[in-house]
Every structure is written in C-alpha cells, then in structure tokens.
PDB file of N, CA and C in Angstrom:
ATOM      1  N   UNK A   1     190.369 103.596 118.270  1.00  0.00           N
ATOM      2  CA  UNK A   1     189.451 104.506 118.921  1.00  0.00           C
ATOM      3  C   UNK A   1     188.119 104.456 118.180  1.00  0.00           C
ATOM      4  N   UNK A   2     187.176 104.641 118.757  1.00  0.00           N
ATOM      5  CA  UNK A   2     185.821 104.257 118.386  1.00  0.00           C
ATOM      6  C   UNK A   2     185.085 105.809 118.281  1.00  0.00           C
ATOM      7  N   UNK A   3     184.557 106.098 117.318  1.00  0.00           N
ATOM      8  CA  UNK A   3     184.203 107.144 118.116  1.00  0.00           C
ATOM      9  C   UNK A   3     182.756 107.172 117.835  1.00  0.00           C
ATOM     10  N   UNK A   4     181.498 107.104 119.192  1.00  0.00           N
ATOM     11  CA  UNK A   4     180.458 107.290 119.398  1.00  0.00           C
ATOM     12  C   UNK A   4     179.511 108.297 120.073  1.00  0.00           C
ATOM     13  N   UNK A   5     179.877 109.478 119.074  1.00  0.00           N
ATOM     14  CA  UNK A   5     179.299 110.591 119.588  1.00  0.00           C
ATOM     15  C   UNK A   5     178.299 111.192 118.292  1.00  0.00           C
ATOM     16  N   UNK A   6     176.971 111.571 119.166  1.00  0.00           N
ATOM     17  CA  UNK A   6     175.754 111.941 117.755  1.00  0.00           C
ATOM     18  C   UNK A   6     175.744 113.515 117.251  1.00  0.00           C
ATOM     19  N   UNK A   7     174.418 113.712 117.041  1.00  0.00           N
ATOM     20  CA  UNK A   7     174.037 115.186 116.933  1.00  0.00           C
ATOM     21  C   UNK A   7     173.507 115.546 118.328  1.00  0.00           C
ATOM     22  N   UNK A   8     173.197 114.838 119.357  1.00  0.00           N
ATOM     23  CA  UNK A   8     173.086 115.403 120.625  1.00  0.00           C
ATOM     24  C   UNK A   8     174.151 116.278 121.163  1.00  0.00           C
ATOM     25  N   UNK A   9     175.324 115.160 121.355  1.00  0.00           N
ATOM     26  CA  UNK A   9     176.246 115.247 121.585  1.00  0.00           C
ATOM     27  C   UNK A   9     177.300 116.387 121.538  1.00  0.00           C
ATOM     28  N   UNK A  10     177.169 116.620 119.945  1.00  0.00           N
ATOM     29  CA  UNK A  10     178.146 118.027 118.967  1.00  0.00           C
ATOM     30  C   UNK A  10     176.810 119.390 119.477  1.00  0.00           C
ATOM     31  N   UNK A  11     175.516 119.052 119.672  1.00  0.00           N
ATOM     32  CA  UNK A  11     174.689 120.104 119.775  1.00  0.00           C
ATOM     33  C   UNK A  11     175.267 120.772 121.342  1.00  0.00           C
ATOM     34  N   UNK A  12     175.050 119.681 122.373  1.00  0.00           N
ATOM     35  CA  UNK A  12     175.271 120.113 124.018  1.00  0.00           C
ATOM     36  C   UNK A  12     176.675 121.066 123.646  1.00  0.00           C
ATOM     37  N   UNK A  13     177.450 120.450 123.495  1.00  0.00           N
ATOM     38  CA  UNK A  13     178.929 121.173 123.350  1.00  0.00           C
ATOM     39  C   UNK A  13     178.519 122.706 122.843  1.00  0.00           C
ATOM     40  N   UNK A  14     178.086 122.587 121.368  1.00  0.00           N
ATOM     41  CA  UNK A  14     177.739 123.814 120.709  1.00  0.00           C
ATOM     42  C   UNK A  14     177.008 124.648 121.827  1.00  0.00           C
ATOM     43  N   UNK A  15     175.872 124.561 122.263  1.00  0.00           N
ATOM     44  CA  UNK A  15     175.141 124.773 123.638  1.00  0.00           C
ATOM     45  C   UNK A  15     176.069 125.654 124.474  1.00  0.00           C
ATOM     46  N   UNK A  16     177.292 124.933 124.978  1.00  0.00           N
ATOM     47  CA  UNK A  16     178.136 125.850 126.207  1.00  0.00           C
ATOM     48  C   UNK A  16     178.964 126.726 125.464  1.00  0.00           C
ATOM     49  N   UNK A  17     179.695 126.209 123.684  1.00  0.00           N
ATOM     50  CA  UNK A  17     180.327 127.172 123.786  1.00  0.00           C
ATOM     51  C   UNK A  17     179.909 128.434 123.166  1.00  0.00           C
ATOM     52  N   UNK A  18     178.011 128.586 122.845  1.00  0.00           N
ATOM     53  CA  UNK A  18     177.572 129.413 122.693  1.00  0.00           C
ATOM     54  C   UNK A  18     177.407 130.586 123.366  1.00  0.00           C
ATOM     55  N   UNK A  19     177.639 130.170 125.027  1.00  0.00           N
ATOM     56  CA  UNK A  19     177.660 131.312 125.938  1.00  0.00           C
ATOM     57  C   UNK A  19     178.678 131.933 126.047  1.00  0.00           C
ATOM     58  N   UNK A  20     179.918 131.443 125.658  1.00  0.00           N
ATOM     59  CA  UNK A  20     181.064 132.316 125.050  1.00  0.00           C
ATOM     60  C   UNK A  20     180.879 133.495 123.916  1.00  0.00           C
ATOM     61  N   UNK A  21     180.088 132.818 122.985  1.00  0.00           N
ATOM     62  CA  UNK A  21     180.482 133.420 121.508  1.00  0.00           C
ATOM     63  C   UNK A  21     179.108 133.205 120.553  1.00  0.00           C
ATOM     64  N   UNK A  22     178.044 134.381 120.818  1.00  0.00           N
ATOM     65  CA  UNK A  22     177.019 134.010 120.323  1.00  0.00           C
ATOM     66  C   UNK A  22     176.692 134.314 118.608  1.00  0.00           C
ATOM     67  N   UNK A  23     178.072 134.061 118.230  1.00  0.00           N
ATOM     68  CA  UNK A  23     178.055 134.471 116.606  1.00  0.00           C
ATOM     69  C   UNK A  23     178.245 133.119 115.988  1.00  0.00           C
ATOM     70  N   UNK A  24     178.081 132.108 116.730  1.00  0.00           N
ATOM     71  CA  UNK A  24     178.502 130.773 116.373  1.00  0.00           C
ATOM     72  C   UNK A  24     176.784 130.161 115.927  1.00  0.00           C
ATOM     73  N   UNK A  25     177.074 129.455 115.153  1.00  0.00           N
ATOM     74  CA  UNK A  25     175.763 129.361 114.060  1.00  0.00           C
ATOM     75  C   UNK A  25     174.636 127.952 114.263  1.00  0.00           C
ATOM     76  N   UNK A  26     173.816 127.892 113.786  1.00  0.00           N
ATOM     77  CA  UNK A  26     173.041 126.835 114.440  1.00  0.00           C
ATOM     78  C   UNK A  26     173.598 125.338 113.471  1.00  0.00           C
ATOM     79  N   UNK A  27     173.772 124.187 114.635  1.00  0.00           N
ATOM     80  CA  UNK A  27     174.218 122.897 114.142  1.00  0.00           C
ATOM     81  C   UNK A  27     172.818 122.547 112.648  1.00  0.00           C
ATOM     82  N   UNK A  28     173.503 121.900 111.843  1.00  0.00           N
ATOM     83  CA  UNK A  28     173.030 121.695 110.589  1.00  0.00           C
ATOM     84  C   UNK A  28     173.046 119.909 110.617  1.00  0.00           C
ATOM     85  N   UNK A  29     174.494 119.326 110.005  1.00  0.00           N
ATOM     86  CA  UNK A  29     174.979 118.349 109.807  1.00  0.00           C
ATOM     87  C   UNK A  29     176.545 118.083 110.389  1.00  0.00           C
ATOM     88  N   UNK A  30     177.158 116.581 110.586  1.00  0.00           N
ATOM     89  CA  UNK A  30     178.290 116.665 110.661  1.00  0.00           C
ATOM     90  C   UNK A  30     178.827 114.931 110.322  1.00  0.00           C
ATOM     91  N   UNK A  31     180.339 115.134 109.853  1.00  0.00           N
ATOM     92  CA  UNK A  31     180.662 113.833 109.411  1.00  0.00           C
ATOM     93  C   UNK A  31     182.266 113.632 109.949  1.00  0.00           C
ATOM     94  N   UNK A  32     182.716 112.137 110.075  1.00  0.00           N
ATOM     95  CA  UNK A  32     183.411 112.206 110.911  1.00  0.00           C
ATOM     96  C   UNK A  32     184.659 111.818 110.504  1.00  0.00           C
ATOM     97  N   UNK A  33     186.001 112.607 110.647  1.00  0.00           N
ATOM     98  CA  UNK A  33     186.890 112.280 109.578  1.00  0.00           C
ATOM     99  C   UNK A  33     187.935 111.201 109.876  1.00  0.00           C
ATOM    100  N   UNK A  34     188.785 111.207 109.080  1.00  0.00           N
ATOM    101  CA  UNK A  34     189.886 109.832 109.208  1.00  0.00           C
ATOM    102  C   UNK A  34     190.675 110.264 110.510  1.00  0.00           C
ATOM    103  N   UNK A  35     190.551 111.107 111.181  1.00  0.00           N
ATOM    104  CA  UNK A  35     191.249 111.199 112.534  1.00  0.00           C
ATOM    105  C   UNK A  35     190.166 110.639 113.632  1.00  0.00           C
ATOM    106  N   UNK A  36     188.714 110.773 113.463  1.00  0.00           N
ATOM    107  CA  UNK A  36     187.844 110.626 114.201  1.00  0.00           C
ATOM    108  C   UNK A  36     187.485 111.895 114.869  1.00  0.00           C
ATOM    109  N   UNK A  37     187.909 112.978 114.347  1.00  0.00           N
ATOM    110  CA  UNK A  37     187.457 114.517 114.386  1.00  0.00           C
ATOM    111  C   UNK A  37     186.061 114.515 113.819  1.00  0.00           C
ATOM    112  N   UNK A  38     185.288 115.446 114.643  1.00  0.00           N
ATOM    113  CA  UNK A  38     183.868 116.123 113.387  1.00  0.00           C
ATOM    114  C   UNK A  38     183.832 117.363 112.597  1.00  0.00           C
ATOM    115  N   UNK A  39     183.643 117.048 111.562  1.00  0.00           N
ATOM    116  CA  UNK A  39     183.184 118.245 111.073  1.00  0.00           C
ATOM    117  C   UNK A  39     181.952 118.815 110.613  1.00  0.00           C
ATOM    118  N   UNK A  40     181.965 119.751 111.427  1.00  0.00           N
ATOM    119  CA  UNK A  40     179.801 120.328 111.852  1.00  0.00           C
ATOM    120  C   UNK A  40     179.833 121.708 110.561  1.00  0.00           C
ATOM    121  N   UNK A  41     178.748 121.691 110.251  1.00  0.00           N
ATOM    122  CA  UNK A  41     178.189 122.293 108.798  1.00  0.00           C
ATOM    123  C   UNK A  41     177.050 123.205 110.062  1.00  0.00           C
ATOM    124  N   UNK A  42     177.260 124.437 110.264  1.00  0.00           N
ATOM    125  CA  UNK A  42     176.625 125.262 110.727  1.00  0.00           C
ATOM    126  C   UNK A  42     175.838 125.905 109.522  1.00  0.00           C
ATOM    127  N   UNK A  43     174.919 126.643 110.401  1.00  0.00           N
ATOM    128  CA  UNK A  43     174.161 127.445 109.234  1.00  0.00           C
ATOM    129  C   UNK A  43     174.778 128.677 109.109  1.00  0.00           C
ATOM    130  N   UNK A  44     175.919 128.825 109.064  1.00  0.00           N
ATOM    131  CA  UNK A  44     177.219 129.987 109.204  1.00  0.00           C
ATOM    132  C   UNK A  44     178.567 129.847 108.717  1.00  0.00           C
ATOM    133  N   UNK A  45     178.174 128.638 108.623  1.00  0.00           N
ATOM    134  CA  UNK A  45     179.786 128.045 108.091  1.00  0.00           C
ATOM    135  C   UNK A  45     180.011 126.822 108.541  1.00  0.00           C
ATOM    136  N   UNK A  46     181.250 126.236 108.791  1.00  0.00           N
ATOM    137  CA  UNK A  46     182.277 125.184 109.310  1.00  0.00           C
ATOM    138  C   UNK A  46     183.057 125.248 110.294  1.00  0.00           C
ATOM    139  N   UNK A  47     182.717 123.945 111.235  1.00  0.00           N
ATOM    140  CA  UNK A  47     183.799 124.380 111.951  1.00  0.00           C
ATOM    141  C   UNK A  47     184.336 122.443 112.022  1.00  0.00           C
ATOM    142  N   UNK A  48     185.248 122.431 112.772  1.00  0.00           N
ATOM    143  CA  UNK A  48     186.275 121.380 113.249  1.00  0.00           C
ATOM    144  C   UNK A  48     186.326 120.559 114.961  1.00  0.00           C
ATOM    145  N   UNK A  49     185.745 119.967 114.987  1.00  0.00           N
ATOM    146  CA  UNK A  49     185.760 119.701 116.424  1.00  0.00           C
ATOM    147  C   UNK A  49     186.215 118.465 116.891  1.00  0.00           C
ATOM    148  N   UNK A  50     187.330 118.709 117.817  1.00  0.00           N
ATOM    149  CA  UNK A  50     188.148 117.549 118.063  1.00  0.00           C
ATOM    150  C   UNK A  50     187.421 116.475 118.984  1.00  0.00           C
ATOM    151  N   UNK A  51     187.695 114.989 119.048  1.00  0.00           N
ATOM    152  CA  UNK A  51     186.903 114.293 119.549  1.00  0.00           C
ATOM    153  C   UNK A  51     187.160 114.003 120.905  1.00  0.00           C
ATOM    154  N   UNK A  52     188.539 115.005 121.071  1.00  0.00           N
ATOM    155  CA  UNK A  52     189.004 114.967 122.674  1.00  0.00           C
ATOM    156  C   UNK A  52     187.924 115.845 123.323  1.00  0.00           C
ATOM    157  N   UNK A  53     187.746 117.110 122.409  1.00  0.00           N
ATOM    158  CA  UNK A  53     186.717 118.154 123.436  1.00  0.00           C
ATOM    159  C   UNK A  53     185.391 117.038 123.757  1.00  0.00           C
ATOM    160  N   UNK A  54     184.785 116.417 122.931  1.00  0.00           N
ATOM    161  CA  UNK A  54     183.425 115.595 122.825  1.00  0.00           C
ATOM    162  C   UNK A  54     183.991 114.919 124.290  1.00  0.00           C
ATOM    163  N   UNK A  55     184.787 114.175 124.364  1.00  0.00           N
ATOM    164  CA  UNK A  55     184.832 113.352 124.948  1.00  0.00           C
ATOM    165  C   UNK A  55     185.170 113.898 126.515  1.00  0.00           C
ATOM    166  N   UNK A  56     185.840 114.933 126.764  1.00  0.00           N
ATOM    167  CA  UNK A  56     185.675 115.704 127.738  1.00  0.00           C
ATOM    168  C   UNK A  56     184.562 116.247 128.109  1.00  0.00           C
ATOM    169  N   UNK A  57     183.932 116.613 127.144  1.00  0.00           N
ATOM    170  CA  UNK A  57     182.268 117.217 127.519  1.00  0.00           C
ATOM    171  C   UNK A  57     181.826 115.712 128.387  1.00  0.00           C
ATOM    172  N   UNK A  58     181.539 114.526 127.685  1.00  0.00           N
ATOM    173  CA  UNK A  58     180.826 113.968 128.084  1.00  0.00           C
ATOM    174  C   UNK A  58     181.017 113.562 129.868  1.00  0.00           C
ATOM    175  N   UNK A  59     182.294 114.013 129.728  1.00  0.00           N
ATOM    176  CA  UNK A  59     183.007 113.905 131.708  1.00  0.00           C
ATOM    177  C   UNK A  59     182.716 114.459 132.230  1.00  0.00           C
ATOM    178  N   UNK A  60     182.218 115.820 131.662  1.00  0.00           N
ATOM    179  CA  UNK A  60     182.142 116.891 132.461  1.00  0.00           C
ATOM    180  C   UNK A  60     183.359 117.506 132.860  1.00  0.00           C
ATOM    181  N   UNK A  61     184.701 117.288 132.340  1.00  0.00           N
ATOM    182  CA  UNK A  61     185.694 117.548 132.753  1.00  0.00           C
ATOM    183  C   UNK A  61     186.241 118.719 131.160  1.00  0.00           C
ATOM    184  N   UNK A  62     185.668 120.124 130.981  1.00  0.00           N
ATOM    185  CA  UNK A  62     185.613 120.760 130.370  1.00  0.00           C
ATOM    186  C   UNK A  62     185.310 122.173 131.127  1.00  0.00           C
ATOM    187  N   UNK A  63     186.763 122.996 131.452  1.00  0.00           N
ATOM    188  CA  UNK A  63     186.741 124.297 132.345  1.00  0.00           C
ATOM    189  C   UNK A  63     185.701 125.348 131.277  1.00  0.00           C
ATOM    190  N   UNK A  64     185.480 126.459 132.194  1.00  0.00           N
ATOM    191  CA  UNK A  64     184.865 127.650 131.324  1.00  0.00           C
ATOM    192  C   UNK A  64     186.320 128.097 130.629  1.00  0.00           C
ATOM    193  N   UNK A  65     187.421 127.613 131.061  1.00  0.00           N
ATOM    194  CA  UNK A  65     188.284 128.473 129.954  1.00  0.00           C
ATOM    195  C   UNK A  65     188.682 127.543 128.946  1.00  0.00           C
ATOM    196  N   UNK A  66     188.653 126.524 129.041  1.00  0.00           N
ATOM    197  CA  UNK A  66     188.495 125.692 127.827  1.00  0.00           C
ATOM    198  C   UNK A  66     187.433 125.952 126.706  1.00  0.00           C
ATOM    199  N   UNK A  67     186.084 126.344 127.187  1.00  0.00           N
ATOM    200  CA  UNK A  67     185.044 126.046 126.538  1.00  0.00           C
ATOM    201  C   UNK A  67     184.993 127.535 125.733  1.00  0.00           C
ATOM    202  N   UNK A  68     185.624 128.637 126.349  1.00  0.00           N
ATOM    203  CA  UNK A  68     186.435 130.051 125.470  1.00  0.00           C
ATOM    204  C   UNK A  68     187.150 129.702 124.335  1.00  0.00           C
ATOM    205  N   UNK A  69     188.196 129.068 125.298  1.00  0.00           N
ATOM    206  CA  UNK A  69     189.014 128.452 123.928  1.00  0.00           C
ATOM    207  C   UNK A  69     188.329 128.060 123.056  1.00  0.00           C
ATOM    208  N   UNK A  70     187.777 126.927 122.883  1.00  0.00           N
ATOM    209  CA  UNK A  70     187.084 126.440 121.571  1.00  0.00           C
ATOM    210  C   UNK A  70     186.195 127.237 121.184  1.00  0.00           C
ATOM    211  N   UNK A  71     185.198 127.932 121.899  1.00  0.00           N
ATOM    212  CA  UNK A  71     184.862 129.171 121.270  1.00  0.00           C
ATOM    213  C   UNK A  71     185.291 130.123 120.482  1.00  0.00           C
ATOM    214  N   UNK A  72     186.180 130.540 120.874  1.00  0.00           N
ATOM    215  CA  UNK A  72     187.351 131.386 119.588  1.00  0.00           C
ATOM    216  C   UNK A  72     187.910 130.254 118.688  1.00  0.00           C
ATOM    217  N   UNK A  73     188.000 129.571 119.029  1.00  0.00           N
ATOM    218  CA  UNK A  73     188.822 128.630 117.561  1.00  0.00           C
ATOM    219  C   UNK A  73     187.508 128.701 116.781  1.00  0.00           C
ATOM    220  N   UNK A  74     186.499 128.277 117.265  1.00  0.00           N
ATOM    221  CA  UNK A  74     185.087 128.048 116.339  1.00  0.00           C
ATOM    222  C   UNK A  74     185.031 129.988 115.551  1.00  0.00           C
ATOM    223  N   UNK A  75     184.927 130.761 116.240  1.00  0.00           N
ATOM    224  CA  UNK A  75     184.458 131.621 115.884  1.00  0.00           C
ATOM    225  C   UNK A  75     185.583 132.443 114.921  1.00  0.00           C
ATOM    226  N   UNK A  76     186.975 132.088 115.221  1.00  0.00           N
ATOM    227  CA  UNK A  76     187.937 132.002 113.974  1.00  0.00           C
ATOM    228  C   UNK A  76     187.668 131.034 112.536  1.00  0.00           C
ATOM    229  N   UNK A  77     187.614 130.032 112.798  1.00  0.00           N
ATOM    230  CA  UNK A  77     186.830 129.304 111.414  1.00  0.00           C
ATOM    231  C   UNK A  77     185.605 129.753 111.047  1.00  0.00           C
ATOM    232  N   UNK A  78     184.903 130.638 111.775  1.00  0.00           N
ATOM    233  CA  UNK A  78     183.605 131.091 110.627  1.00  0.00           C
ATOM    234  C   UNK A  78     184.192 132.265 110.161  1.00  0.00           C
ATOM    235  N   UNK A  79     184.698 133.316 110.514  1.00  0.00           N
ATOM    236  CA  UNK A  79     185.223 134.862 110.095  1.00  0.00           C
ATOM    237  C   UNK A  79     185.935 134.132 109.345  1.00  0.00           C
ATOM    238  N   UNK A  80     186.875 133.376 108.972  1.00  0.00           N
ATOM    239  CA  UNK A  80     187.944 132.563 108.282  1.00  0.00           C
ATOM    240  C   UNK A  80     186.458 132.193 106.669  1.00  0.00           C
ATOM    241  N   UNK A  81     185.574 131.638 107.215  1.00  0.00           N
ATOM    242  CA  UNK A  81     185.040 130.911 106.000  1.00  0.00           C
ATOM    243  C   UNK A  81     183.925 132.330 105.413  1.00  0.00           C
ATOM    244  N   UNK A  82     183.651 133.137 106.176  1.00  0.00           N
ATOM    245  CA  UNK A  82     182.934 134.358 105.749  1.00  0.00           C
ATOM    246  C   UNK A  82     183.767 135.156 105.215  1.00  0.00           C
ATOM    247  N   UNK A  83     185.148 135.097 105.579  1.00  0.00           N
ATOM    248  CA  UNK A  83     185.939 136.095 104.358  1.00  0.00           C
ATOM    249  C   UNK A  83     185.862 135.386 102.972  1.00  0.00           C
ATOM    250  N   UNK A  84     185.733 133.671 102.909  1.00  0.00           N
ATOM    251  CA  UNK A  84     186.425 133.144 101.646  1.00  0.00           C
ATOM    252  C   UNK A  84     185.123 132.939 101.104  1.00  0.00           C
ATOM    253  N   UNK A  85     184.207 133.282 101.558  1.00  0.00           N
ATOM    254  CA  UNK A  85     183.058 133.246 100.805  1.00  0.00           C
ATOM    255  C   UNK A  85     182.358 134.933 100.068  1.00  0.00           C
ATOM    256  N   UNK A  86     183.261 135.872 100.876  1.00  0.00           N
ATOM    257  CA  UNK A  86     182.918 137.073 100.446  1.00  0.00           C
ATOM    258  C   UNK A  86     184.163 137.320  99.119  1.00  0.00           C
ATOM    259  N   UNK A  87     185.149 136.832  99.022  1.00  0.00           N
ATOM    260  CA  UNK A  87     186.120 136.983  98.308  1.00  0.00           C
ATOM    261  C   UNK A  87     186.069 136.126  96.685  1.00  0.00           C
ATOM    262  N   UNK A  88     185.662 135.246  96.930  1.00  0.00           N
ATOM    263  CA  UNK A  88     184.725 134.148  95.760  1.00  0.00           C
ATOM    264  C   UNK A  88     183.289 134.933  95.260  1.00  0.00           C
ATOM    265  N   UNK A  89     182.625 135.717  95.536  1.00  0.00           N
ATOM    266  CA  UNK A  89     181.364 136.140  95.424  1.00  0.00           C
ATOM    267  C   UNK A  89     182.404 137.195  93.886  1.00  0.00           C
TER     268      UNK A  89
END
C-alpha cells in the first residue's frame, strides 16, 4: 500500500470533522507510521488518523455519521492528551 496523501489532504478531512466537534485543534504537522496511519500534531494535541478514513474522504464515500465518529475518536485523544499533560505539569 502506498500511501499518498499530503497536508491538504489530513487538512480537508480535519475541515468536515470540525463541523462535528469544534474543540478539535488547528493542523500543525504530521508523519506517517509503519501501518501507513498519520499522525497529525494539532495545536491541541494528537491525534491518529487512519488511512482508510483519508482514503474514503478522497471518494467522497464518507457518511455524516462516520465523519461524528471520527470526530469523537479525535476529540477523545485530545481530552485523553490534555489530562496527561495536566497530570505531568
């Protein structure tokens, strides 16, 4: 699997599932791991984004209840990384 997706790309996504969940943070950086997953460095935290959602975005074949879903998963990994950063302080 190849995976050829940019910062456009992870931004559009971020884009829709912002209208879900507007606590989700502005795209920063992202790098792409040994699964071919991304991982995006918000200005809020971290999150995880699978390269199936990318690749569904790019189909257009991505429901509004999908794009919830990953919205709450995203917005669980920042409350997740804002507790472990308040707990380390």
């Amino acid at each position: 699997m190849q995976a050829n997706y940019g910062t456009n790309e992870i931004q559009s996504l971020l884009q829709k599932v912002k209208i879900f969940n507007k606590e989700i943070g502005a795209f920063e950086i992202y790098a792409i791991t040994e699964n071919f997953d991304y991982a995006v460095k918000l200005n809020n935290g971290k999150i995880l984004l699978k390269v199936e959602d990318l690749q569904d975005d790019e189909r257009d074949a991505l429901t509004p209840e999908r794009l919830k879903l990953i919205s709450n998963v995203l917005f669980l990994q920042i409350l997740r990384n804002k507790l472990l950063l308040r707990h380390n302080q």
